[in-house]
Protein backbone atom coordinates (compact mmCIF):
# COMPACT_ATOMS: atom_id res chain seq x y z
CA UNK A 1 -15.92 29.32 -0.56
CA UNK A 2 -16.79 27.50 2.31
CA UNK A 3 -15.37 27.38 5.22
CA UNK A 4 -12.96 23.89 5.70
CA UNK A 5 -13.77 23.29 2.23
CA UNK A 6 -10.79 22.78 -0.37
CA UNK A 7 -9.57 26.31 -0.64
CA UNK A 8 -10.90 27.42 2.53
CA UNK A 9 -8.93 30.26 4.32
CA UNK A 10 -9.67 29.40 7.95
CA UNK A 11 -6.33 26.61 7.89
CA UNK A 12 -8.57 23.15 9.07
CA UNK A 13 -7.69 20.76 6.40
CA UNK A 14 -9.70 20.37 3.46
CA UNK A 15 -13.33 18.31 3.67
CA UNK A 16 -12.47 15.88 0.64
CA UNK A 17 -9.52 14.00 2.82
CA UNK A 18 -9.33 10.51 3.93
CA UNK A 19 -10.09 9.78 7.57
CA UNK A 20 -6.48 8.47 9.05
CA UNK A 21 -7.85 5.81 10.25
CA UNK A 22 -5.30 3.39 11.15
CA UNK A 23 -4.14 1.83 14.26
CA UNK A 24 -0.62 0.01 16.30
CA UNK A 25 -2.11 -3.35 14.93
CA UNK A 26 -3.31 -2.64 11.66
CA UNK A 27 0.28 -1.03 10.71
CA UNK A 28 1.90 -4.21 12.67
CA UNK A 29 -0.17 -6.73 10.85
CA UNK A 30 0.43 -5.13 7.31
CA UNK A 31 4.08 -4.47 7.97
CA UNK A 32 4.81 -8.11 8.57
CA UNK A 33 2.40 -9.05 5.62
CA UNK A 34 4.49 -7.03 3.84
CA UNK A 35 7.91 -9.41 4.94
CA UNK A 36 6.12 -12.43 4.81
CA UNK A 37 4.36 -12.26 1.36
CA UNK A 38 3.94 -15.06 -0.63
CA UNK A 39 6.96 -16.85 -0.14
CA UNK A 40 6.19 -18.09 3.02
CA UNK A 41 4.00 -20.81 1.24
CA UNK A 42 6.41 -22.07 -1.46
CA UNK A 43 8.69 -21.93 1.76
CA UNK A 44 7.09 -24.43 3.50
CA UNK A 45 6.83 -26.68 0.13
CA UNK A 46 10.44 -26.80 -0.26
CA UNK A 47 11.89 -27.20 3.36
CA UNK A 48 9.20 -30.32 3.86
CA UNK A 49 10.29 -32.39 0.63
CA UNK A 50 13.75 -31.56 2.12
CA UNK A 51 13.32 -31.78 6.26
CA UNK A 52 10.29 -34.05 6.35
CA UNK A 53 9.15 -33.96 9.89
CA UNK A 54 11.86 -31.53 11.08
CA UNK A 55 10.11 -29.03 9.70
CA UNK A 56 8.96 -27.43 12.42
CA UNK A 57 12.82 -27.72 14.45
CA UNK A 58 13.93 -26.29 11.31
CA UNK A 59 11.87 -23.32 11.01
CA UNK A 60 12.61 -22.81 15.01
CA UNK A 61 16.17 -23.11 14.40
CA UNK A 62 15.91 -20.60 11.28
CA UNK A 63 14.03 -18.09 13.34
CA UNK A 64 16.44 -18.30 16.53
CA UNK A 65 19.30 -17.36 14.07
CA UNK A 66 17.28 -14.16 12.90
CA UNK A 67 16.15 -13.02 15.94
CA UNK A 68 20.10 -11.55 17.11
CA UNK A 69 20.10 -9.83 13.69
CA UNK A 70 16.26 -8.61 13.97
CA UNK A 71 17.76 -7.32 17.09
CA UNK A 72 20.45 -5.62 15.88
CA UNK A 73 18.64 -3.72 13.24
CA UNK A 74 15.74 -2.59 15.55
CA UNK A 75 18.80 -1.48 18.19
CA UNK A 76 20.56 0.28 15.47
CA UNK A 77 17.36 1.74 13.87
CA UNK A 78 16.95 3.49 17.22
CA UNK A 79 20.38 4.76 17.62
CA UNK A 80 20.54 6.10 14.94
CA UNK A 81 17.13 7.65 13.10
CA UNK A 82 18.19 8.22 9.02
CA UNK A 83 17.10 6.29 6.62
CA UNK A 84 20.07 3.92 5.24
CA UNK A 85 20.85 0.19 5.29
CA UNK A 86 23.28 -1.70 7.14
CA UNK A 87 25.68 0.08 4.92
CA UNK A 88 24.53 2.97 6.72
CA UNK A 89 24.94 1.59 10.10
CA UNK A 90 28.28 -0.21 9.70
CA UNK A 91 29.81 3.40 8.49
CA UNK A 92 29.01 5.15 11.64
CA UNK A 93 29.49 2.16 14.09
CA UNK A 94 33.01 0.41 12.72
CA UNK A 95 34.36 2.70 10.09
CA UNK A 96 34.90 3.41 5.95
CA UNK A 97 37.16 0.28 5.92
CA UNK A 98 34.52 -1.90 7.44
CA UNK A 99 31.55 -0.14 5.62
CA UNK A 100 33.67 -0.56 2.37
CA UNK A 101 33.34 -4.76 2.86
CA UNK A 102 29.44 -4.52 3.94
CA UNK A 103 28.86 -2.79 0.94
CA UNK A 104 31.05 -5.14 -1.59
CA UNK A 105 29.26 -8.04 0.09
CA UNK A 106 26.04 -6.40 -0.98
CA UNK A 107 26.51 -5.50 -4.08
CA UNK A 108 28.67 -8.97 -5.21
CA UNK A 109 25.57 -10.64 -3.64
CA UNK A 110 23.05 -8.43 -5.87
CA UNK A 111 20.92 -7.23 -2.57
């Protein structure tokens, strides 16, 4: 056996693993690929047979209504570090009764 190798008995991981190569923008950039996906571009299709040129005051208006709950998410993500939903967070903020009508909501609405 070699030394490093797979199997190797001196603990350094083995030779035949990926490089972790990533960085802060390349995880940014594929995380908000990853929200964005295709839909953005039917998106825009839609809202501009219906808005015309208010597209772009719509879109601005539908992205200053997000940002207060992006907000609340990230604050609560950091509060509290488990994995969960707003379930989750709604339980240990507010209470059962409260978390009872978040989850309803969510599951009448098929989220």
């Amino acid at each position: 056996r070699r030394p490093g190798g797979p199997g190797g008995d001196d603990g350094a991981p083995p030779q035949d693993e990926l490089k972790r190569c990533l960085r802060f923008w390349d995880l940014l950039l594929f995380g908000v690929a990853s929200v964005v996906g295709a839909g953005i571009f039917v998106t825009v299709g839609v809202a501009g047979q219906e808005a015309g040129p208010g597209l772009v005051l719509a879109f601005a208006l539908a992205g200053g209504c997000c940002t207060p709950t992006a907000l609340c998410y990230a604050e609560l993500s950091t509060r509290f570090p488990f994995a969960g939903s707003i379930y989750s967070f709604v339980a240990r903020v507010l209470g059962d009764y409260f978390a009872f009508i978040v989850g309803f909501s969510l599951i009448v609405d098929g989220a």
